[in-house]
PDB file of N, CA and C in Angstrom:
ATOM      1  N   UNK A   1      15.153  -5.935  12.446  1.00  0.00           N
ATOM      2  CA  UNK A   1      14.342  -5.680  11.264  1.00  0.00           C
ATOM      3  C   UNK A   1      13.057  -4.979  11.696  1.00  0.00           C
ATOM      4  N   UNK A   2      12.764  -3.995  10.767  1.00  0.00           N
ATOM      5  CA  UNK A   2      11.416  -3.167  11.274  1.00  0.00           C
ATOM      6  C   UNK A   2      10.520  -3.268   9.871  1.00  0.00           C
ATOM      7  N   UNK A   3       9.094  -3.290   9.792  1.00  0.00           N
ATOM      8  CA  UNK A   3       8.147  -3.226   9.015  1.00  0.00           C
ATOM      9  C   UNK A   3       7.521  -2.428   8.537  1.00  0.00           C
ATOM     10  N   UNK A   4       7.245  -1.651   7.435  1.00  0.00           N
ATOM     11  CA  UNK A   4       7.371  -0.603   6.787  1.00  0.00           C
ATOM     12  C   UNK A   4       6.243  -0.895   5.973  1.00  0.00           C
ATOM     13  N   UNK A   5       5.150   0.618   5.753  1.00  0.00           N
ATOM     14  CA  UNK A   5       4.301   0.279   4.746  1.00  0.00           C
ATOM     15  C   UNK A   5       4.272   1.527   3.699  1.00  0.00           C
ATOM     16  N   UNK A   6       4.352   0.896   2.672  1.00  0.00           N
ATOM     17  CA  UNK A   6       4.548   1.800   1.599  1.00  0.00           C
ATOM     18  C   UNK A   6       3.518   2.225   0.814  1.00  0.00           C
ATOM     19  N   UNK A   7       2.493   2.958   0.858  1.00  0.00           N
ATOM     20  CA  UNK A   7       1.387   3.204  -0.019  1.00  0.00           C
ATOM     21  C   UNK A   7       1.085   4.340  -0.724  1.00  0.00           C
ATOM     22  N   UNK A   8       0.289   4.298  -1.337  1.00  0.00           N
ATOM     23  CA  UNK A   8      -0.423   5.486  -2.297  1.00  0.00           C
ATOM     24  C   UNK A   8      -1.910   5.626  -2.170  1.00  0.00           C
ATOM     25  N   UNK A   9      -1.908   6.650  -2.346  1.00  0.00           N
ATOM     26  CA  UNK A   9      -3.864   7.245  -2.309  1.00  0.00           C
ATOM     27  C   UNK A   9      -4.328   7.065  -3.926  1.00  0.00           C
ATOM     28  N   UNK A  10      -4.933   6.691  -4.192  1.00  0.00           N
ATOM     29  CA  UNK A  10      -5.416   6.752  -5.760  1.00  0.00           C
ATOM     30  C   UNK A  10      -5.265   7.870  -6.389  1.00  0.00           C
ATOM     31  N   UNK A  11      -5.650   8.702  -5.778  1.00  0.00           N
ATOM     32  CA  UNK A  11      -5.537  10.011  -6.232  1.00  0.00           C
ATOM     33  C   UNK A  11      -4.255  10.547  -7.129  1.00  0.00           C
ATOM     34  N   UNK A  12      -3.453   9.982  -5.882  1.00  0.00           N
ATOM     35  CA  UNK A  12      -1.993   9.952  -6.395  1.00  0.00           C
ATOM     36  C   UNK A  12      -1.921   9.978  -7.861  1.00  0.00           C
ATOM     37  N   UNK A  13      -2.216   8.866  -8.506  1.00  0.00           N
ATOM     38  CA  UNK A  13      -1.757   8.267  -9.587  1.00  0.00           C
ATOM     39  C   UNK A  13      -1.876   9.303 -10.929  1.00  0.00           C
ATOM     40  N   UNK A  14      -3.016  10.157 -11.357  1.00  0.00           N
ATOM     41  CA  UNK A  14      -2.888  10.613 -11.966  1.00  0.00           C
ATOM     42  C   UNK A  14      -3.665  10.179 -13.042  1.00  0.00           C
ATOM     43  N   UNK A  15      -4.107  11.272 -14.001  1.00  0.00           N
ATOM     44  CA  UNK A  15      -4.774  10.399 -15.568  1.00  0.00           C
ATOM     45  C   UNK A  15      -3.526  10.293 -16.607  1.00  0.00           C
ATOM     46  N   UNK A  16      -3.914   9.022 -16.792  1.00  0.00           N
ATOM     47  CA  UNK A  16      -3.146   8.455 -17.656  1.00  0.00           C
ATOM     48  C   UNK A  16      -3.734   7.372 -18.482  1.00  0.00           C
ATOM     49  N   UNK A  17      -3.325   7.437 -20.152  1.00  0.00           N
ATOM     50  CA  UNK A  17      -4.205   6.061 -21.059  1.00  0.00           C
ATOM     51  C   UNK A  17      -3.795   4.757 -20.463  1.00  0.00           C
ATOM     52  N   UNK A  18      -4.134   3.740 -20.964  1.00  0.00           N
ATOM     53  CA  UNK A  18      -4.447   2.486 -20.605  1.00  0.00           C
ATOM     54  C   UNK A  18      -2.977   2.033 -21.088  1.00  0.00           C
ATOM     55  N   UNK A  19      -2.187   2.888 -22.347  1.00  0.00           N
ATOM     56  CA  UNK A  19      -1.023   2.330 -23.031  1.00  0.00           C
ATOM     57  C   UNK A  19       0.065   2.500 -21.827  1.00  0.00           C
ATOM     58  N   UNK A  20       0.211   3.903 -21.234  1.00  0.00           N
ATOM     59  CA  UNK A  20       0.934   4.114 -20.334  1.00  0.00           C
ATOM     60  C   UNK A  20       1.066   3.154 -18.702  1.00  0.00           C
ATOM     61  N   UNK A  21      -0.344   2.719 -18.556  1.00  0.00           N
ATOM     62  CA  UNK A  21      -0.577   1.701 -17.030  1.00  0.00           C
ATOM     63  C   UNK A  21      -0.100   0.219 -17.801  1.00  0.00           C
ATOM     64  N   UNK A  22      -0.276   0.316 -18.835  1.00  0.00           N
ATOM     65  CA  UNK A  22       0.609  -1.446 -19.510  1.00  0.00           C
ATOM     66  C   UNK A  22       2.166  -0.722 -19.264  1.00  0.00           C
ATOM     67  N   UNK A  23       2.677  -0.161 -19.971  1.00  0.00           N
ATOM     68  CA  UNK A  23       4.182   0.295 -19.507  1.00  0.00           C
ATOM     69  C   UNK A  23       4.810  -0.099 -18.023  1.00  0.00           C
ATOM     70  N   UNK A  24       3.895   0.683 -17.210  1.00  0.00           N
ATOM     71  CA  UNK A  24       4.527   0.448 -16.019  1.00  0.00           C
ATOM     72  C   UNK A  24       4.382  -1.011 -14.749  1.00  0.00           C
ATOM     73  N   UNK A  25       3.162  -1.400 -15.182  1.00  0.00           N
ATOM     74  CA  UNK A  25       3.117  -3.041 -15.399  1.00  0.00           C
ATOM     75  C   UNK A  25       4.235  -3.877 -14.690  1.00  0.00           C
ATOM     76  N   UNK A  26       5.490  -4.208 -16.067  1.00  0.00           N
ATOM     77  CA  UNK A  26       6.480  -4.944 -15.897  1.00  0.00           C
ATOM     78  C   UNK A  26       7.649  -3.970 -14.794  1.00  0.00           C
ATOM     79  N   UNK A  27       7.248  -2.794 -15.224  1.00  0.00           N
ATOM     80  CA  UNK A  27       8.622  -2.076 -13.797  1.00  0.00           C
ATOM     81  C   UNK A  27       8.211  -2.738 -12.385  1.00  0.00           C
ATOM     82  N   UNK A  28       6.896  -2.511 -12.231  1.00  0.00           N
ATOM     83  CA  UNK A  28       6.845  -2.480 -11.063  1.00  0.00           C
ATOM     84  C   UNK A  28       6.901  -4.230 -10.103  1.00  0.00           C
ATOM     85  N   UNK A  29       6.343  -5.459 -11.323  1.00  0.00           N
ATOM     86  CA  UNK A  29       6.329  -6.125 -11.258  1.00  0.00           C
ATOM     87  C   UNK A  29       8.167  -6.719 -11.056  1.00  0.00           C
ATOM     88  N   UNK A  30       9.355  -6.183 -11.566  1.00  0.00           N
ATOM     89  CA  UNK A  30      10.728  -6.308 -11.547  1.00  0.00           C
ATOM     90  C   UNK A  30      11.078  -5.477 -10.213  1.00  0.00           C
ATOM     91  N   UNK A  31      10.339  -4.422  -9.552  1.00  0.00           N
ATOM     92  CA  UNK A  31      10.144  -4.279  -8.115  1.00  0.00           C
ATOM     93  C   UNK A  31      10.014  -5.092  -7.100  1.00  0.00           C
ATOM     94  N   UNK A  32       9.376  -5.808  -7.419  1.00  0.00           N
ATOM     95  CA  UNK A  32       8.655  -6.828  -6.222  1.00  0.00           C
ATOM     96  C   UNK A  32       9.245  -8.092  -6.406  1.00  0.00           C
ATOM     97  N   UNK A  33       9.826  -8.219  -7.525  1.00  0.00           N
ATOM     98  CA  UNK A  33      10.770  -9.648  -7.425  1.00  0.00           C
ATOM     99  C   UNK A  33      12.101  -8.837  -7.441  1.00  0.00           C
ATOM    100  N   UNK A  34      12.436  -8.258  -7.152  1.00  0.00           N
ATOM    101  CA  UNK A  34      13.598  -8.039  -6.551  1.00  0.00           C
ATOM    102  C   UNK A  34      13.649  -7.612  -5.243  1.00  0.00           C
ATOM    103  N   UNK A  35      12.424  -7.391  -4.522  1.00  0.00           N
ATOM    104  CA  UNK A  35      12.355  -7.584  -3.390  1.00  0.00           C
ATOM    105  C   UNK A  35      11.802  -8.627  -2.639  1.00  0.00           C
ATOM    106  N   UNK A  36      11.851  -9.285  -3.381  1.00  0.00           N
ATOM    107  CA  UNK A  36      11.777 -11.017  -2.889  1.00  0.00           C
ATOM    108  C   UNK A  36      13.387 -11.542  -2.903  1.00  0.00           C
ATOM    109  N   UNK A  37      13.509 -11.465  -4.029  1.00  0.00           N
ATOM    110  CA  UNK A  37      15.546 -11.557  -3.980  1.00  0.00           C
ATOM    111  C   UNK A  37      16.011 -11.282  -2.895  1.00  0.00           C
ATOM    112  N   UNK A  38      15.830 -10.399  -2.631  1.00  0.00           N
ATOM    113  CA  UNK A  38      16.570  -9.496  -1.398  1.00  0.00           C
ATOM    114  C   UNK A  38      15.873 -10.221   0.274  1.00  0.00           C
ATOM    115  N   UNK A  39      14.647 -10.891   0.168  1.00  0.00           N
ATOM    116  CA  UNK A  39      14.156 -11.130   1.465  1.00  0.00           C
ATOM    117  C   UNK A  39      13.489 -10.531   2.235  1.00  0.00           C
ATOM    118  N   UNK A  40      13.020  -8.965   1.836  1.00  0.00           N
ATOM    119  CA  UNK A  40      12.082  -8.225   2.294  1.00  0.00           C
ATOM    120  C   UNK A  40      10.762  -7.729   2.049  1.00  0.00           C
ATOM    121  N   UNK A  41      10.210  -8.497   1.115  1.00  0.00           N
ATOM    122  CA  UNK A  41       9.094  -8.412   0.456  1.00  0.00           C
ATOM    123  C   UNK A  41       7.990  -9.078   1.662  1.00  0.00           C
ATOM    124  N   UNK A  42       6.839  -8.843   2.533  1.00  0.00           N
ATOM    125  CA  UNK A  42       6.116  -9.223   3.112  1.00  0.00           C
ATOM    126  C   UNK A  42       4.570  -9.694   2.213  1.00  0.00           C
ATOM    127  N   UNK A  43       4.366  -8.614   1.654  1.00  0.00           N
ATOM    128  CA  UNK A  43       3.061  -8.822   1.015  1.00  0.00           C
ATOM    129  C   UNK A  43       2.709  -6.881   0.182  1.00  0.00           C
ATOM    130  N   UNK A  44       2.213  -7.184  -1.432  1.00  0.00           N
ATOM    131  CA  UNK A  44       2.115  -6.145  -2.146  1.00  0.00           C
ATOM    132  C   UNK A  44       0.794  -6.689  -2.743  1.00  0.00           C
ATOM    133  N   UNK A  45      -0.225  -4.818  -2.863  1.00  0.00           N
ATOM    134  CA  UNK A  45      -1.493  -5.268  -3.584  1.00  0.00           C
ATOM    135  C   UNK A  45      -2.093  -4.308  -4.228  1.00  0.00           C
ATOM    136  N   UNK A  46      -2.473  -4.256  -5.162  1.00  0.00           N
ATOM    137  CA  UNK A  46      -3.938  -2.595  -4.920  1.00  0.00           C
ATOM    138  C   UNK A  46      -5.240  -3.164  -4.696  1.00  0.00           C
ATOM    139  N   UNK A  47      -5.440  -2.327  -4.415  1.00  0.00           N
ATOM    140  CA  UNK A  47      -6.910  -2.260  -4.182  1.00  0.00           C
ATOM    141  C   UNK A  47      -8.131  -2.310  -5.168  1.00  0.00           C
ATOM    142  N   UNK A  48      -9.065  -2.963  -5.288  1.00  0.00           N
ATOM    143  CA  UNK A  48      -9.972  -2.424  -6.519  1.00  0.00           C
ATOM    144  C   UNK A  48     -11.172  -1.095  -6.412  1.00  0.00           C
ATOM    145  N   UNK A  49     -10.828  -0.579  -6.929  1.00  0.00           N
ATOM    146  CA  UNK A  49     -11.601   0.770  -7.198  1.00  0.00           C
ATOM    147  C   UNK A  49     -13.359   0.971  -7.093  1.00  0.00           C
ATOM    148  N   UNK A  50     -13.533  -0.291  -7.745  1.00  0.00           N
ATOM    149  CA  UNK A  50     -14.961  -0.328  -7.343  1.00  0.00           C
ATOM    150  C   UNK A  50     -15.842  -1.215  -7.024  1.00  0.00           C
ATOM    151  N   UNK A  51     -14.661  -2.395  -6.098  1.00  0.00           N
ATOM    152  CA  UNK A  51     -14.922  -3.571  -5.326  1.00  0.00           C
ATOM    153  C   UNK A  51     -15.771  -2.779  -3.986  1.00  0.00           C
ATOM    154  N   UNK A  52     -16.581  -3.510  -3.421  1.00  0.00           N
ATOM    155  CA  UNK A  52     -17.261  -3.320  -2.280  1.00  0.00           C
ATOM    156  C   UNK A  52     -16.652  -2.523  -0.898  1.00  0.00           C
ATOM    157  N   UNK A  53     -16.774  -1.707  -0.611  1.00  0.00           N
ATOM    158  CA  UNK A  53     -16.317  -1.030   0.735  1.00  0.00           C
ATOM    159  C   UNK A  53     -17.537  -0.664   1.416  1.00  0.00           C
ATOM    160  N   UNK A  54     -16.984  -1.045   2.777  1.00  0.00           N
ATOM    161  CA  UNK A  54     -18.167  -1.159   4.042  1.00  0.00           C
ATOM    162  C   UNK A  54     -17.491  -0.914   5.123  1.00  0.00           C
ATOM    163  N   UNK A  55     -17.938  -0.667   6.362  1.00  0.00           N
ATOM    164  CA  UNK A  55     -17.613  -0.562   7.554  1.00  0.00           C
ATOM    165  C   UNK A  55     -18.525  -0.945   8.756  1.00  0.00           C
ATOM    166  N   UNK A  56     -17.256  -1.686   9.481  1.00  0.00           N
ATOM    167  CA  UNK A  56     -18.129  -2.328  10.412  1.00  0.00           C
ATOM    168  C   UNK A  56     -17.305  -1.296  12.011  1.00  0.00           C
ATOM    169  N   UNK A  57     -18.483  -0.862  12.747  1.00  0.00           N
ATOM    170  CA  UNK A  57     -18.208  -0.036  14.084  1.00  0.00           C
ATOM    171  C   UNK A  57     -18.887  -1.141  15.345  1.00  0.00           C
ATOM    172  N   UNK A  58     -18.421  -1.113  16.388  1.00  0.00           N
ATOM    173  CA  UNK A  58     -19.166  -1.596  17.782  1.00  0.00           C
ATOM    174  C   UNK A  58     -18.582  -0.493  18.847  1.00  0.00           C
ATOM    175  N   UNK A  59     -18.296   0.751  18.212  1.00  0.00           N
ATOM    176  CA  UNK A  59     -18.185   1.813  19.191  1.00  0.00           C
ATOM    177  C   UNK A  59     -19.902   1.978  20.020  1.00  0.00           C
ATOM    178  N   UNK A  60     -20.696   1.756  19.686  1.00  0.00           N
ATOM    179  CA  UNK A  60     -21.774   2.377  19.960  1.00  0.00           C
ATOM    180  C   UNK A  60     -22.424   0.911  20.843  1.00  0.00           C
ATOM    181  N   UNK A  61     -21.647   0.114  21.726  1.00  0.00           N
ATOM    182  CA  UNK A  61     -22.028  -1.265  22.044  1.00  0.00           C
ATOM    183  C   UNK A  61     -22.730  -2.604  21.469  1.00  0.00           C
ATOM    184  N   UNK A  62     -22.841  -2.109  20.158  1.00  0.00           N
ATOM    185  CA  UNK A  62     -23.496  -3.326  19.257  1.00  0.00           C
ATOM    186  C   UNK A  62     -22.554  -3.343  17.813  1.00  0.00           C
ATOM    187  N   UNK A  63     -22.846  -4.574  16.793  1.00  0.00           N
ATOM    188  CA  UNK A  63     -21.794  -4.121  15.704  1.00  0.00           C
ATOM    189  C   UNK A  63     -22.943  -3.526  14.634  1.00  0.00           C
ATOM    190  N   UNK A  64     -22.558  -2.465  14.208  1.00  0.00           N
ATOM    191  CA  UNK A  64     -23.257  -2.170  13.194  1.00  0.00           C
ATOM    192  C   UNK A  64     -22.149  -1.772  11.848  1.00  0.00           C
ATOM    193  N   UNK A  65     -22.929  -2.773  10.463  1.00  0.00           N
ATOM    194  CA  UNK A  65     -22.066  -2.733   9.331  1.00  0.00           C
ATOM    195  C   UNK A  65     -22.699  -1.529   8.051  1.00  0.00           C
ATOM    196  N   UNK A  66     -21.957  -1.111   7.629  1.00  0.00           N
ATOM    197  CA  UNK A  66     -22.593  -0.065   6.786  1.00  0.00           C
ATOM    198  C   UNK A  66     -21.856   0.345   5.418  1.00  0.00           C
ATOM    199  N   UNK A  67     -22.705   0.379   4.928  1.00  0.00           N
ATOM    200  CA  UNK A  67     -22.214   0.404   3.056  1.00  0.00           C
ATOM    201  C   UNK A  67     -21.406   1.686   2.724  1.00  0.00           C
ATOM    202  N   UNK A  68     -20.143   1.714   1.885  1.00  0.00           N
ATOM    203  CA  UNK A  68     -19.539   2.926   1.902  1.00  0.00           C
ATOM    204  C   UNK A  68     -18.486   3.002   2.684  1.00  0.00           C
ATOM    205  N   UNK A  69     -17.335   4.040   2.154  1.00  0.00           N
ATOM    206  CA  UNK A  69     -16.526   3.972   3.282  1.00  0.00           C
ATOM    207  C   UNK A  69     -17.026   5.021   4.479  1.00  0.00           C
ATOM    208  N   UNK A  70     -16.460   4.339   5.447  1.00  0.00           N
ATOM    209  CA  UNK A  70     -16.837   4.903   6.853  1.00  0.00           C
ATOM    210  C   UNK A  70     -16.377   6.577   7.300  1.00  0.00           C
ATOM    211  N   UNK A  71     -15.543   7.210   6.276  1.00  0.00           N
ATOM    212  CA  UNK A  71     -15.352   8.721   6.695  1.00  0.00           C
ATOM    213  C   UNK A  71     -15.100   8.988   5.280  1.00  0.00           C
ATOM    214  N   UNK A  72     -16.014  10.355   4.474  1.00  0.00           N
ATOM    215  CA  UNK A  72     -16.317  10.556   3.573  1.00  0.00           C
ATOM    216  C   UNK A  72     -15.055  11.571   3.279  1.00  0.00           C
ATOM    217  N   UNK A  73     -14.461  10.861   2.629  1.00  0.00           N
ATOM    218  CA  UNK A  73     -12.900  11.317   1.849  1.00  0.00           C
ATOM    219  C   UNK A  73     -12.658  12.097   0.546  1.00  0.00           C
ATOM    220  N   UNK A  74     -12.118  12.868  -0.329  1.00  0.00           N
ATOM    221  CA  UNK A  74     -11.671  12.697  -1.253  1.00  0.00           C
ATOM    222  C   UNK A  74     -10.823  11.718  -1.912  1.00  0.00           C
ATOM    223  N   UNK A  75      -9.440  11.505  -0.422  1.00  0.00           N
ATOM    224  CA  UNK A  75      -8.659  10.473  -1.151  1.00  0.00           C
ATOM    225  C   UNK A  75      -9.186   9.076  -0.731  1.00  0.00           C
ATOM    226  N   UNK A  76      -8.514   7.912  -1.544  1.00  0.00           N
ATOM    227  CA  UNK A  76      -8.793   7.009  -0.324  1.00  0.00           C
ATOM    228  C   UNK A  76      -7.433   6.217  -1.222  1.00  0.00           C
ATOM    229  N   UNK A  77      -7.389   4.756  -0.297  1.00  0.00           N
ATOM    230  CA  UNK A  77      -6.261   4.118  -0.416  1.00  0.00           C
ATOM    231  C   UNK A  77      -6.208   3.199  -1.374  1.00  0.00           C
ATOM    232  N   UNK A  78      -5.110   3.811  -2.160  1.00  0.00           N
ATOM    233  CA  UNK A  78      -4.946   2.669  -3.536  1.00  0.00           C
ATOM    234  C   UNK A  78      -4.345   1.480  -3.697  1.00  0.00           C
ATOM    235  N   UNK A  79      -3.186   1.216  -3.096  1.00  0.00           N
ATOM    236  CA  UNK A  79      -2.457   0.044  -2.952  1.00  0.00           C
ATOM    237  C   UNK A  79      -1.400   0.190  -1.670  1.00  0.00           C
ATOM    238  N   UNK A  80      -0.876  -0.767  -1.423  1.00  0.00           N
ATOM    239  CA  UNK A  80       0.220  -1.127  -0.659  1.00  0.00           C
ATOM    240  C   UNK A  80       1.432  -2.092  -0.539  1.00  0.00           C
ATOM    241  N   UNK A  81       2.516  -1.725  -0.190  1.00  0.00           N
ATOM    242  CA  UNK A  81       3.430  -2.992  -0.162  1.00  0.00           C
ATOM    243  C   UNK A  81       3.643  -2.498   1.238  1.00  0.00           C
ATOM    244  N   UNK A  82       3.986  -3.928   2.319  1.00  0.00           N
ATOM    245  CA  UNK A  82       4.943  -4.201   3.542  1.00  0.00           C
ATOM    246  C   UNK A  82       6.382  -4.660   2.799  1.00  0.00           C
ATOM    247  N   UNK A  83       7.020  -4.255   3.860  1.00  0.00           N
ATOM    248  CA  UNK A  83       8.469  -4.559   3.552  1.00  0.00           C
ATOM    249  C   UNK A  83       8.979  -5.031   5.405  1.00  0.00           C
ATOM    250  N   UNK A  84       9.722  -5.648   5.148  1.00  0.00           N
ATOM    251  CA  UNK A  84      10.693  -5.866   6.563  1.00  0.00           C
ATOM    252  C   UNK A  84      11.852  -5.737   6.080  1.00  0.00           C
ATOM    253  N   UNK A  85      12.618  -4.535   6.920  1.00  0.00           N
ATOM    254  CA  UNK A  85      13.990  -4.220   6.321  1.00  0.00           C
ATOM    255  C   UNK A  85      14.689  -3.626   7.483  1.00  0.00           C
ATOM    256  N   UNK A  86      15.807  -3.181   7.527  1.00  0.00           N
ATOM    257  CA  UNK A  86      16.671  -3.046   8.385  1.00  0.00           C
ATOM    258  C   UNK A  86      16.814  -1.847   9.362  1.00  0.00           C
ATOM    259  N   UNK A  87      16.162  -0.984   8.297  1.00  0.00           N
ATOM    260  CA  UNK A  87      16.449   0.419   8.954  1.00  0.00           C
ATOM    261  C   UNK A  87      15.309   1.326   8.250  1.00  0.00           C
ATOM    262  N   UNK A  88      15.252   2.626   8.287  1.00  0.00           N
ATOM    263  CA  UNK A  88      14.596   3.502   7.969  1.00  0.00           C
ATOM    264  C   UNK A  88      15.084   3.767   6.410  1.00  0.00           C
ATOM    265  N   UNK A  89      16.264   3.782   6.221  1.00  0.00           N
ATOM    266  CA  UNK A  89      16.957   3.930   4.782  1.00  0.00           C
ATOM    267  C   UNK A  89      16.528   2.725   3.760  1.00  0.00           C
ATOM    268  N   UNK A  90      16.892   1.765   4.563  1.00  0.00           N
ATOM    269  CA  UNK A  90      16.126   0.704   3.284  1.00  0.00           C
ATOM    270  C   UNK A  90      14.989   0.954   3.040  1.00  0.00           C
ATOM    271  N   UNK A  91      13.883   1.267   3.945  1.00  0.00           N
ATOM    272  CA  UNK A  91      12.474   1.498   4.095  1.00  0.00           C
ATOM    273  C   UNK A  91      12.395   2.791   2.577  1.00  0.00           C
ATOM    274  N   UNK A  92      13.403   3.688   2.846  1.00  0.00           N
ATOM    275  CA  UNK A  92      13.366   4.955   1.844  1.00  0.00           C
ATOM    276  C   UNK A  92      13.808   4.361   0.364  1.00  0.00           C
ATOM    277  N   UNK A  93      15.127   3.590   0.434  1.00  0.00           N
ATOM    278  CA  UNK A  93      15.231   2.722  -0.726  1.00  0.00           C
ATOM    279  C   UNK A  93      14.330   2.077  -1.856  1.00  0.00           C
ATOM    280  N   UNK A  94      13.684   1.269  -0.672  1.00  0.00           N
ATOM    281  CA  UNK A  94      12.486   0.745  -1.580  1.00  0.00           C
ATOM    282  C   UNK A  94      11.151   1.469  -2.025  1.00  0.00           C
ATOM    283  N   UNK A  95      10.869   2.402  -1.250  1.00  0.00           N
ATOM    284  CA  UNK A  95      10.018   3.047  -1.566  1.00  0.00           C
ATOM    285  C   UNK A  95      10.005   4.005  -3.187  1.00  0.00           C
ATOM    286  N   UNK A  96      11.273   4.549  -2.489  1.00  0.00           N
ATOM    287  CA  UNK A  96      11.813   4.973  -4.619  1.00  0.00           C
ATOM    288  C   UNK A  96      12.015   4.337  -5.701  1.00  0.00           C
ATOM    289  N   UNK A  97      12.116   3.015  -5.406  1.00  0.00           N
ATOM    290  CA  UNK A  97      12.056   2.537  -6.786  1.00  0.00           C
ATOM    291  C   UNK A  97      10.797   1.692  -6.780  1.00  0.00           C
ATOM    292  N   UNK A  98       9.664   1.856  -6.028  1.00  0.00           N
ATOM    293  CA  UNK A  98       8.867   1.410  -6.190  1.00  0.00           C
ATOM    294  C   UNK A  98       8.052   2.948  -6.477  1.00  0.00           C
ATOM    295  N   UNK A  99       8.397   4.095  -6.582  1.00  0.00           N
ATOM    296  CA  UNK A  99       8.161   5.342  -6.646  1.00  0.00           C
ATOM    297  C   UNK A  99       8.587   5.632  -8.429  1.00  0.00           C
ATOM    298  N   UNK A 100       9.203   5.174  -8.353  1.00  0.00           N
ATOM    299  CA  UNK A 100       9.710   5.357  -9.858  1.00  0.00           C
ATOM    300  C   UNK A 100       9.296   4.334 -10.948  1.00  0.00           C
ATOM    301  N   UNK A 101       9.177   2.971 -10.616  1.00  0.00           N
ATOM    302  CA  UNK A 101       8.340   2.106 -11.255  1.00  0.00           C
ATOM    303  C   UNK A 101       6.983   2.266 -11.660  1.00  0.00           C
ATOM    304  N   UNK A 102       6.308   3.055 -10.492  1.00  0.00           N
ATOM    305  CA  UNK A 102       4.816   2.895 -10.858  1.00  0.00           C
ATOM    306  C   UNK A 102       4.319   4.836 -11.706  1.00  0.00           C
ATOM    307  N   UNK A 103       5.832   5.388 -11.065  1.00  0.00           N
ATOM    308  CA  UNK A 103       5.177   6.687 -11.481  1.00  0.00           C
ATOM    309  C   UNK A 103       4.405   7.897 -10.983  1.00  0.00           C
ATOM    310  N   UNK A 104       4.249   7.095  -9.646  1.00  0.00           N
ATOM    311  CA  UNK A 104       3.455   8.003  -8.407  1.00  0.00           C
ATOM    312  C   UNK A 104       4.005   8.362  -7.511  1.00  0.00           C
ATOM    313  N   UNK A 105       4.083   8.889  -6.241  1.00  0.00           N
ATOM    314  CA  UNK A 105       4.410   9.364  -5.349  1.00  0.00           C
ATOM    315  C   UNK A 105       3.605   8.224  -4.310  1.00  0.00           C
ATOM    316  N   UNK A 106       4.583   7.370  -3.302  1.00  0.00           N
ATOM    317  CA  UNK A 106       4.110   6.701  -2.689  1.00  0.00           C
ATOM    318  C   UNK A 106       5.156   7.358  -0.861  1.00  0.00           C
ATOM    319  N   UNK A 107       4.236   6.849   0.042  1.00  0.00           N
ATOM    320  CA  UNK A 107       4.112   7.618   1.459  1.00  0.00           C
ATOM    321  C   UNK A 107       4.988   6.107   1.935  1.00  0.00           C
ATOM    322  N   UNK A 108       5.598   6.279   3.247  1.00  0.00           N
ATOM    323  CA  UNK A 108       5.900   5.412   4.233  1.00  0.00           C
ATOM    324  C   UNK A 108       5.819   5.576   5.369  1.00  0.00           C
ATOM    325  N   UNK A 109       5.244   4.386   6.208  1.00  0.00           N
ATOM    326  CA  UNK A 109       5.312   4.556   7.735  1.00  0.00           C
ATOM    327  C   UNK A 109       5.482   3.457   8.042  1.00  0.00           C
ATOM    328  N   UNK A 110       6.243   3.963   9.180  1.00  0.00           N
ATOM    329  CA  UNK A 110       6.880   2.350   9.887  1.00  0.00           C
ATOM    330  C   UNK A 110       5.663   1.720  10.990  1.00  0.00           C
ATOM    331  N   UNK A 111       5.725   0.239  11.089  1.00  0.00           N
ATOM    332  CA  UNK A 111       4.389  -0.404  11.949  1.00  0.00           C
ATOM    333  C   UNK A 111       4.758   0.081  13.298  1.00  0.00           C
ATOM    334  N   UNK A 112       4.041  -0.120  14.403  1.00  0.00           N
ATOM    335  CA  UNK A 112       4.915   0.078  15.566  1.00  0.00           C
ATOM    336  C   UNK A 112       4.970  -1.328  16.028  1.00  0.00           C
ATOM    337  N   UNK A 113       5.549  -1.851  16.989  1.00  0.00           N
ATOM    338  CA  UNK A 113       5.959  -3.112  17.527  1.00  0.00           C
ATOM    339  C   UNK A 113       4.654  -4.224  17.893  1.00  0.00           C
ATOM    340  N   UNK A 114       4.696  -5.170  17.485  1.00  0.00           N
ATOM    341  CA  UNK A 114       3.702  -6.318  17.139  1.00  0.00           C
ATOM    342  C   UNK A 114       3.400  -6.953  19.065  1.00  0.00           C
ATOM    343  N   UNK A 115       2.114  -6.820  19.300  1.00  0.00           N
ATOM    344  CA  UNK A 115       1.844  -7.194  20.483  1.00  0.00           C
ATOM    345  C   UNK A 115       2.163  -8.597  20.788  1.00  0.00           C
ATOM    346  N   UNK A 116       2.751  -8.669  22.122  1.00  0.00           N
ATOM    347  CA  UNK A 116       3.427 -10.029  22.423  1.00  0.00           C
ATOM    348  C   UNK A 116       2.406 -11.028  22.815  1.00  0.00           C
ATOM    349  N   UNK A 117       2.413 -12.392  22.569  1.00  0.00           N
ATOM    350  CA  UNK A 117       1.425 -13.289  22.503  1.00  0.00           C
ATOM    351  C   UNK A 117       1.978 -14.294  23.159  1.00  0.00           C
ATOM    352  N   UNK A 118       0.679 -14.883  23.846  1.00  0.00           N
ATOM    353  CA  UNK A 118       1.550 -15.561  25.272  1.00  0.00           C
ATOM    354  C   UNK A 118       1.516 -17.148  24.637  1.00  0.00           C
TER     355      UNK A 118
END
């Protein structure tokens, strides 16, 4: 089994009324319990838009925290689901109908291998 993250940039999403984001609501929500059914559901979220973002660096030998995101973007990151699934195809699987539920165009990349702990 390999771990897969499925996300979108806000940007992504598009303008759309408030009637249309109730619509897609229950799809996406029949997404995620059916990928609980299935056993590959890890953890799904968005993000809030104009919840607090900060960054904390100790590149510079001390920690310094700072208001804002830390590299001045157009896009930035809207939500995410992990998945643990079998292959690269399931990884593509779920991504489309979680692509088609919400209406956006969502990206995947696989994690690379989880550091071993003694």
């Amino acid at each position: 089994m390999a771990e897969y993250l499925i996300y979108f940039n806000q940007q992504w999403v598009g303008a759309h009324d408030e009637e249309w984001f109730r619509g897609r609501g229950p799809l996406a929500m029949a997404v995620l319990g059916e990928m609980k059914s299935a056993g590959v559901y890890v953890f799904a979220g968005g993000l809030e838009e104009d919840g607090p973002v900060f960054g904390a660096d100790a590149t510079g030998g001390s920690l310094m925290f700072t208001d804002g995101p830390y590299v001045e973007t157009k896009e930035f990151l809207g939500g995410f689901t992990v998945v643990d699934v079998a292959d690269e195809e399931a990884a593509r699987m779920w991504a489309g109908k979680i692509a088609v539920a919400c209406g956006w165009p969502q990206e995947v990349r696989r994690f690379g291998p989880r550091p071993r702990t003694q």
